[in-house]
N, C-alpha and C. Protein backbone atom coordinates (compact mmCIF):
# COMPACT_ATOMS: atom_id res chain seq x y z
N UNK A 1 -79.05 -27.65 -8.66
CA UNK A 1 -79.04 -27.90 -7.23
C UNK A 1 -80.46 -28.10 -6.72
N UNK A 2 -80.49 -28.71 -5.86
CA UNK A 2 -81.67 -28.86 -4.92
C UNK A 2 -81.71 -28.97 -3.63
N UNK A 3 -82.79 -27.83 -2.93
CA UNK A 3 -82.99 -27.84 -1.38
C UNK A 3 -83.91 -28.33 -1.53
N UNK A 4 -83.69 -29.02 0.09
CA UNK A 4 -84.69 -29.30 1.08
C UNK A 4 -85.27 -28.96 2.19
N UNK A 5 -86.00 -28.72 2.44
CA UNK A 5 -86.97 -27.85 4.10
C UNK A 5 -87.70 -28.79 5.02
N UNK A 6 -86.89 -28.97 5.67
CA UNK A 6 -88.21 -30.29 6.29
C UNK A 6 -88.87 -29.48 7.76
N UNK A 7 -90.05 -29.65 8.22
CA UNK A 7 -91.25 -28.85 8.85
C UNK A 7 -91.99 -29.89 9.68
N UNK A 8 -92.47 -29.81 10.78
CA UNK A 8 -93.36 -30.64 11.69
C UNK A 8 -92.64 -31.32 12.76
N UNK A 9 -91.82 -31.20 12.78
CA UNK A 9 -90.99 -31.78 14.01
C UNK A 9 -91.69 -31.46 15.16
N UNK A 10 -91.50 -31.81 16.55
CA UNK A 10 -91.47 -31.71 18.10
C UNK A 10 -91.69 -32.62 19.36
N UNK A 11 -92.09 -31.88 19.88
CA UNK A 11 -92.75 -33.13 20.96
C UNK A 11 -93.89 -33.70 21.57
N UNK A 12 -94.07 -35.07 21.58
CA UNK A 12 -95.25 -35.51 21.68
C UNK A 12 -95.83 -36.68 22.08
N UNK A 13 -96.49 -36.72 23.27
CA UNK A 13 -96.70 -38.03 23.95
C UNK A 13 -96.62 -39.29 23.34
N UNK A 14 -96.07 -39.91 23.82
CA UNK A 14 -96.84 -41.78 23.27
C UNK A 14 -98.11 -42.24 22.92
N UNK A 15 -98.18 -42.54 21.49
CA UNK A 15 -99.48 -42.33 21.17
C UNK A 15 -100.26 -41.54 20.26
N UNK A 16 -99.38 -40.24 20.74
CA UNK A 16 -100.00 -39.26 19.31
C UNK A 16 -99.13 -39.20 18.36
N UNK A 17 -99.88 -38.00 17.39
CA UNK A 17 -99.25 -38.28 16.06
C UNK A 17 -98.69 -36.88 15.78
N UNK A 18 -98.18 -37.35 14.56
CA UNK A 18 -97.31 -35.84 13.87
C UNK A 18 -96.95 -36.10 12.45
N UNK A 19 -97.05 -35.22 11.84
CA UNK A 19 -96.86 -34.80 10.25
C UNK A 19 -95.60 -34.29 10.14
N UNK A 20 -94.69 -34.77 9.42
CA UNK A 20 -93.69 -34.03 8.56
C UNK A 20 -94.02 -33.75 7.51
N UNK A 21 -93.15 -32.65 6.91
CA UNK A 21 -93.08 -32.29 5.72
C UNK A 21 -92.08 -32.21 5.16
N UNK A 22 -91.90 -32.09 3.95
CA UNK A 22 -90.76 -31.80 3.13
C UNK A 22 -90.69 -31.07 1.81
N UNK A 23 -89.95 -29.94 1.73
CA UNK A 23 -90.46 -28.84 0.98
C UNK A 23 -89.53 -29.05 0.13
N UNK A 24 -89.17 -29.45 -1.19
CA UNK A 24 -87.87 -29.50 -2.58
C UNK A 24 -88.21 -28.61 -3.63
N UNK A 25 -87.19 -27.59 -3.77
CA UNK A 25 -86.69 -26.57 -4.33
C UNK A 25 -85.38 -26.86 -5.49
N UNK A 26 -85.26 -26.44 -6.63
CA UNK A 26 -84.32 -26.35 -7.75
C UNK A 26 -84.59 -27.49 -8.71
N UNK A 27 -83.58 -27.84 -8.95
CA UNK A 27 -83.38 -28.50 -10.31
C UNK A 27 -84.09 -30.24 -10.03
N UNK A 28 -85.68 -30.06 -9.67
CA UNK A 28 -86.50 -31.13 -9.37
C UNK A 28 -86.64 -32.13 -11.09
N UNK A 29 -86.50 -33.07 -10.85
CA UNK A 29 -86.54 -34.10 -12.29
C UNK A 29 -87.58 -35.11 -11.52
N UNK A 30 -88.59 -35.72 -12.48
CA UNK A 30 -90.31 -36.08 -12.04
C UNK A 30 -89.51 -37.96 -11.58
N UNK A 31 -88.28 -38.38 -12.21
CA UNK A 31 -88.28 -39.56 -11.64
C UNK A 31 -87.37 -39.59 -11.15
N UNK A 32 -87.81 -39.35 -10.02
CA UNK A 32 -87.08 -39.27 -8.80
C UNK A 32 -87.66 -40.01 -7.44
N UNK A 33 -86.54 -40.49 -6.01
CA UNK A 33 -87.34 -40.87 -5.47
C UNK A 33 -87.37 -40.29 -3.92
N UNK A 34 -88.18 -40.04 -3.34
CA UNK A 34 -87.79 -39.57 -1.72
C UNK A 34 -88.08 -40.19 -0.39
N UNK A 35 -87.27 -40.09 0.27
CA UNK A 35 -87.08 -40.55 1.12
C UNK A 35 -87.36 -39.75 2.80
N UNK A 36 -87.56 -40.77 4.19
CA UNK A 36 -87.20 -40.14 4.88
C UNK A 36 -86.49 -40.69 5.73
N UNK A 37 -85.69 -40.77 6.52
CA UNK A 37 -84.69 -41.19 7.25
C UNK A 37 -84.55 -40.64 8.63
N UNK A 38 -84.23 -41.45 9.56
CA UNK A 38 -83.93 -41.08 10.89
C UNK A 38 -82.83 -41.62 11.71
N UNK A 39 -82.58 -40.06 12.38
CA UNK A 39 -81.13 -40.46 13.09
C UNK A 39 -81.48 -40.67 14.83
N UNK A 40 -81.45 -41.07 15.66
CA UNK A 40 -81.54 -41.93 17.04
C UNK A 40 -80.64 -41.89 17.41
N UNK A 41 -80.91 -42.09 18.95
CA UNK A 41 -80.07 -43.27 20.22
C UNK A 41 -79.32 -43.96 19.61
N UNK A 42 -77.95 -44.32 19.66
CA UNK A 42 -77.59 -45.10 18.43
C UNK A 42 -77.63 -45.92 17.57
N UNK A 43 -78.92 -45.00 16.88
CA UNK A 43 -78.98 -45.53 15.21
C UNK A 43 -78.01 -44.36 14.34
N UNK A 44 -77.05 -44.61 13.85
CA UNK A 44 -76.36 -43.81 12.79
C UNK A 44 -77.60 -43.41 11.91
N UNK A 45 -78.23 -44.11 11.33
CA UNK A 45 -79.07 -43.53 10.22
C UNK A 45 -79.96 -44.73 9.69
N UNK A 46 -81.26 -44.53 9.53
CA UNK A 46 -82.05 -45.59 9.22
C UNK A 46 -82.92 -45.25 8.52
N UNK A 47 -84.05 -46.26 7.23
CA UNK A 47 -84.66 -45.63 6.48
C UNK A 47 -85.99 -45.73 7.08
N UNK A 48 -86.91 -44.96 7.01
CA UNK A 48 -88.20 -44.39 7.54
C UNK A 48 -89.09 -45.17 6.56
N UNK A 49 -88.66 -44.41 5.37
CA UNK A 49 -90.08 -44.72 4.52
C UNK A 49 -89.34 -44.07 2.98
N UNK A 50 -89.91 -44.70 2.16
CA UNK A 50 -89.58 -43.95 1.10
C UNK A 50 -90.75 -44.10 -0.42
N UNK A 51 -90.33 -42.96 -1.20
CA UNK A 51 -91.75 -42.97 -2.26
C UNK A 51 -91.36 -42.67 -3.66
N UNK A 52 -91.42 -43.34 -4.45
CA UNK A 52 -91.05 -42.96 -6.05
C UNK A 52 -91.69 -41.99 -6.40
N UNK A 53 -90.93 -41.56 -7.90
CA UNK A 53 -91.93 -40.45 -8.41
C UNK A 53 -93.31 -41.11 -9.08
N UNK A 54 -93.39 -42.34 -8.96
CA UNK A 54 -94.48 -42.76 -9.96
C UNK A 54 -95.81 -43.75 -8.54
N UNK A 55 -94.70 -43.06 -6.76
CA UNK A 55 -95.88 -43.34 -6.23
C UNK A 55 -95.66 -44.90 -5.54
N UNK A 56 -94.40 -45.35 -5.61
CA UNK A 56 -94.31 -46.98 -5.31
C UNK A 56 -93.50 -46.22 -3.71
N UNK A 57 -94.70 -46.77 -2.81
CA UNK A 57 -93.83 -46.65 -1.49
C UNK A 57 -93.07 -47.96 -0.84
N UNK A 58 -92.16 -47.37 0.04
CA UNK A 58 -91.43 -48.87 1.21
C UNK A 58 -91.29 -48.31 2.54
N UNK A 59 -91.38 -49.41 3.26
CA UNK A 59 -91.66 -48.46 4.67
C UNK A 59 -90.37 -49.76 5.24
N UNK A 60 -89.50 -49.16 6.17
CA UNK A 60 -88.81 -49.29 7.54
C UNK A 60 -89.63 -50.08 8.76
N UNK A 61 -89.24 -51.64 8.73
CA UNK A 61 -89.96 -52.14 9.72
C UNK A 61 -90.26 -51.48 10.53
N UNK A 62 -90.38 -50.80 11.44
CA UNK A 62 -90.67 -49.91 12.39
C UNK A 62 -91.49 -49.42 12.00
N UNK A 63 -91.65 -48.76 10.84
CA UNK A 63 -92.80 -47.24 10.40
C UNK A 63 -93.77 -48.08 9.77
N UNK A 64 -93.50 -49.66 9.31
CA UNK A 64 -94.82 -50.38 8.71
C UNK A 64 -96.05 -50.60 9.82
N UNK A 65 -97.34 -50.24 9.27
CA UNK A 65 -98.46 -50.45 10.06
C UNK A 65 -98.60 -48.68 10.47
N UNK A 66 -97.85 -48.10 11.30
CA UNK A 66 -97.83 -46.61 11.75
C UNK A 66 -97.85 -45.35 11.12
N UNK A 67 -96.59 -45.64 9.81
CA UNK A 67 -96.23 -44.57 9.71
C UNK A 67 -96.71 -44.20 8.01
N UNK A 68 -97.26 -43.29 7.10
CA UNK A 68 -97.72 -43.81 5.80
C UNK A 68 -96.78 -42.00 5.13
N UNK A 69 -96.25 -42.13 3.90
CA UNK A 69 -95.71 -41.18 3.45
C UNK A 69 -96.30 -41.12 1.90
N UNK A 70 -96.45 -40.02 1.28
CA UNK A 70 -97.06 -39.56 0.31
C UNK A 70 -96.38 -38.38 -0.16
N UNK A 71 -96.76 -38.14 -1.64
CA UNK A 71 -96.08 -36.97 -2.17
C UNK A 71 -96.80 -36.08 -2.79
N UNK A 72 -96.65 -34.84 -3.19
CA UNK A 72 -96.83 -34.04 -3.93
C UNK A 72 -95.94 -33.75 -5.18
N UNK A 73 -96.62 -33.02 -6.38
CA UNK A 73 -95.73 -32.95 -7.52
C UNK A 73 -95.83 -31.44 -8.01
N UNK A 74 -96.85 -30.86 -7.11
CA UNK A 74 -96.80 -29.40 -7.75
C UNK A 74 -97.26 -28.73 -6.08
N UNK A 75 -96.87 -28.23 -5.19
CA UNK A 75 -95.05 -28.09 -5.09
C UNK A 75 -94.50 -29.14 -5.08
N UNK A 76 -93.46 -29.34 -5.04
CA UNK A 76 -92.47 -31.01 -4.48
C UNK A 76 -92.58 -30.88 -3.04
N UNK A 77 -93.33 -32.06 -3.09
CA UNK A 77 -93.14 -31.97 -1.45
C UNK A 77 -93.18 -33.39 -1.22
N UNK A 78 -92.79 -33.63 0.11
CA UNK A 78 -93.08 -35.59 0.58
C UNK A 78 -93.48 -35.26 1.99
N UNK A 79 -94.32 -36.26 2.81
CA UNK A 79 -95.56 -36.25 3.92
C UNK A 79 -94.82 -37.33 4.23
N UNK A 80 -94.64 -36.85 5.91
CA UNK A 80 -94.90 -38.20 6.37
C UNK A 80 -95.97 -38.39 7.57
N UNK A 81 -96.85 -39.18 7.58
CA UNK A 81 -97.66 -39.01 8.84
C UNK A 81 -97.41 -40.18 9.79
N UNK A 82 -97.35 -39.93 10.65
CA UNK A 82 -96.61 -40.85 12.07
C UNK A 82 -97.62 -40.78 13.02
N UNK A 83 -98.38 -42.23 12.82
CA UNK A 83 -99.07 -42.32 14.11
C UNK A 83 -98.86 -43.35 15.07
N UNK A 84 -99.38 -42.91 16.16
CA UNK A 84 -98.84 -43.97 17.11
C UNK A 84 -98.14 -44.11 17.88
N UNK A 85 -96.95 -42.95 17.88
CA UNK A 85 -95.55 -42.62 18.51
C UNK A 85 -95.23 -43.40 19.35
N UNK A 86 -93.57 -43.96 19.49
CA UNK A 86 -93.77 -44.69 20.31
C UNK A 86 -92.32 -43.94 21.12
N UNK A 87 -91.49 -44.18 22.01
CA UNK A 87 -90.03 -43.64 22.39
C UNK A 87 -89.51 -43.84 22.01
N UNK A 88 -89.38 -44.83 21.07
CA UNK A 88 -88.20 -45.63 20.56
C UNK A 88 -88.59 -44.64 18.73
N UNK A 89 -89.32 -43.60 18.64
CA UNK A 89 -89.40 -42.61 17.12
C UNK A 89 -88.49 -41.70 17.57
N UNK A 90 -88.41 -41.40 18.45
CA UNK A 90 -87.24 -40.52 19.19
C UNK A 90 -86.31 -40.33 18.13
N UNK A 91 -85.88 -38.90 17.51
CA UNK A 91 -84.79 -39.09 16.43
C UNK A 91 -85.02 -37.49 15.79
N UNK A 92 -83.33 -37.21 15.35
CA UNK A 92 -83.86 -36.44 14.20
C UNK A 92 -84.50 -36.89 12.32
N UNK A 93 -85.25 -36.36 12.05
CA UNK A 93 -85.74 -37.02 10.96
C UNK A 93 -85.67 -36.29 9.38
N UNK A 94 -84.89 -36.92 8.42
CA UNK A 94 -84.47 -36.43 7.49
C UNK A 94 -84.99 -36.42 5.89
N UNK A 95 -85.23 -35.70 5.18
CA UNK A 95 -85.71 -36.28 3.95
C UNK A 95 -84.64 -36.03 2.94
N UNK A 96 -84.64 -37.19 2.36
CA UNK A 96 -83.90 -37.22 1.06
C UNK A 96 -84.64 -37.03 -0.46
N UNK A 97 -83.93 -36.62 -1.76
CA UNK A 97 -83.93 -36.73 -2.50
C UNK A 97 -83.15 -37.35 -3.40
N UNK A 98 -83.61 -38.65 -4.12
CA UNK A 98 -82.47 -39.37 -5.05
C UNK A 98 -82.96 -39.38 -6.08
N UNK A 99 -82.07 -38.64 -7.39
CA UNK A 99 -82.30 -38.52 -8.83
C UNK A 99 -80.87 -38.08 -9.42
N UNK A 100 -81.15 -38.98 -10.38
CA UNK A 100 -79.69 -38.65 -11.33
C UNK A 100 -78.14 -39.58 -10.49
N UNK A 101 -79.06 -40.42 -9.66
CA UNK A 101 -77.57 -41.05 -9.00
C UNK A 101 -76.91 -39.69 -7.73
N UNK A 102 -77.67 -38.68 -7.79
CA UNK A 102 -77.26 -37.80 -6.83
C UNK A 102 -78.15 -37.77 -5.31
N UNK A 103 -77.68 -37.30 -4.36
CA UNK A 103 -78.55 -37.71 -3.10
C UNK A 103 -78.47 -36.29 -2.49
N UNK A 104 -79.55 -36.08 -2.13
CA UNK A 104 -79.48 -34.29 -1.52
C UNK A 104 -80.21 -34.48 0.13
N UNK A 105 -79.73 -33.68 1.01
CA UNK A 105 -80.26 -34.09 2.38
C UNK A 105 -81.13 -32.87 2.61
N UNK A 106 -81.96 -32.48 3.27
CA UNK A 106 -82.48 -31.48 4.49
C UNK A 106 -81.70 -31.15 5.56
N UNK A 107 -82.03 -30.62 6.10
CA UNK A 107 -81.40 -30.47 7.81
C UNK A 107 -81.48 -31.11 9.00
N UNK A 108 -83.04 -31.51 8.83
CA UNK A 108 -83.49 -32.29 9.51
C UNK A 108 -84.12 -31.51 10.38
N UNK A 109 -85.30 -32.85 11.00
CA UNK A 109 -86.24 -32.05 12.18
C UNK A 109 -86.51 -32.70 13.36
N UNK A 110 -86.13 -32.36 14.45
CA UNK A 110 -86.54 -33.30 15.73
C UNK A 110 -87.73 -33.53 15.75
N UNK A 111 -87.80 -35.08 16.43
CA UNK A 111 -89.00 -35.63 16.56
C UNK A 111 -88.64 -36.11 17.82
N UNK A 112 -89.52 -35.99 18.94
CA UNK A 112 -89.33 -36.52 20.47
C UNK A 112 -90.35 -36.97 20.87
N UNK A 113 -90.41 -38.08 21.50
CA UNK A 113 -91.61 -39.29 22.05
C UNK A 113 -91.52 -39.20 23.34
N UNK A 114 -91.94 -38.65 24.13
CA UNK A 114 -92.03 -38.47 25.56
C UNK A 114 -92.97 -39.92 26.36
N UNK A 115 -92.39 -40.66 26.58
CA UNK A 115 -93.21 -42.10 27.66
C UNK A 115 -94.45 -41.45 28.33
């Protein structure tokens, strides 16, 4: 099994920035890939950004130019740094883990863009 902890959420003018985190716990395998995802105003679910284990990122039109995500391998962890905020980041924001064809979620963490 594997958890996830995700950390840095809140609120924060237009403009500034904010760090997520993402903390992965249990049965971690090195090729693997993570993700982060956000839920919105109605967006059902959209991809943020995402990062292999060997380091190959993709970013979510939206988060290209703004938003840059990075990982760690000792702890497992995945970064996302978000600058720029705009209202429309408004969302809860989720990180995934995909390995083995299996997909594991977090809880998620609010992120709010105040105009």
């Amino acid at each position: 099994q594997v958890q996830l902890v995700e950390s840095g959420g809140g609120l924060v003018q237009a403009g500034e920035s904010l760090r997520l985190s993402c903390a992965a716990s249990g049965s971690i395998l090195s090729s693997n890939t993570m993700r982060w995802f956000r839920r919105g105003p109605g967006i059902q679910r959209e991809l943020v950004a995402g990062i292999s284990g060997g380091g190959t990122t993709n970013y979510g039109d939206s988060a290209k130019g703004r938003f840059t995500i990075s990982r760690d391998s000792t702890p497992n962890a995945v970064y996302l740094q978000m600058n720029s905020l705009k209202p429309e980041d408004t969302g809860v924001y989720y990180c995934n883990l995909l390995q083995s064809r299996t997909s594991y979620w977090g809880q998620g963490t609010q992120v709010t863009v105040s105009s």
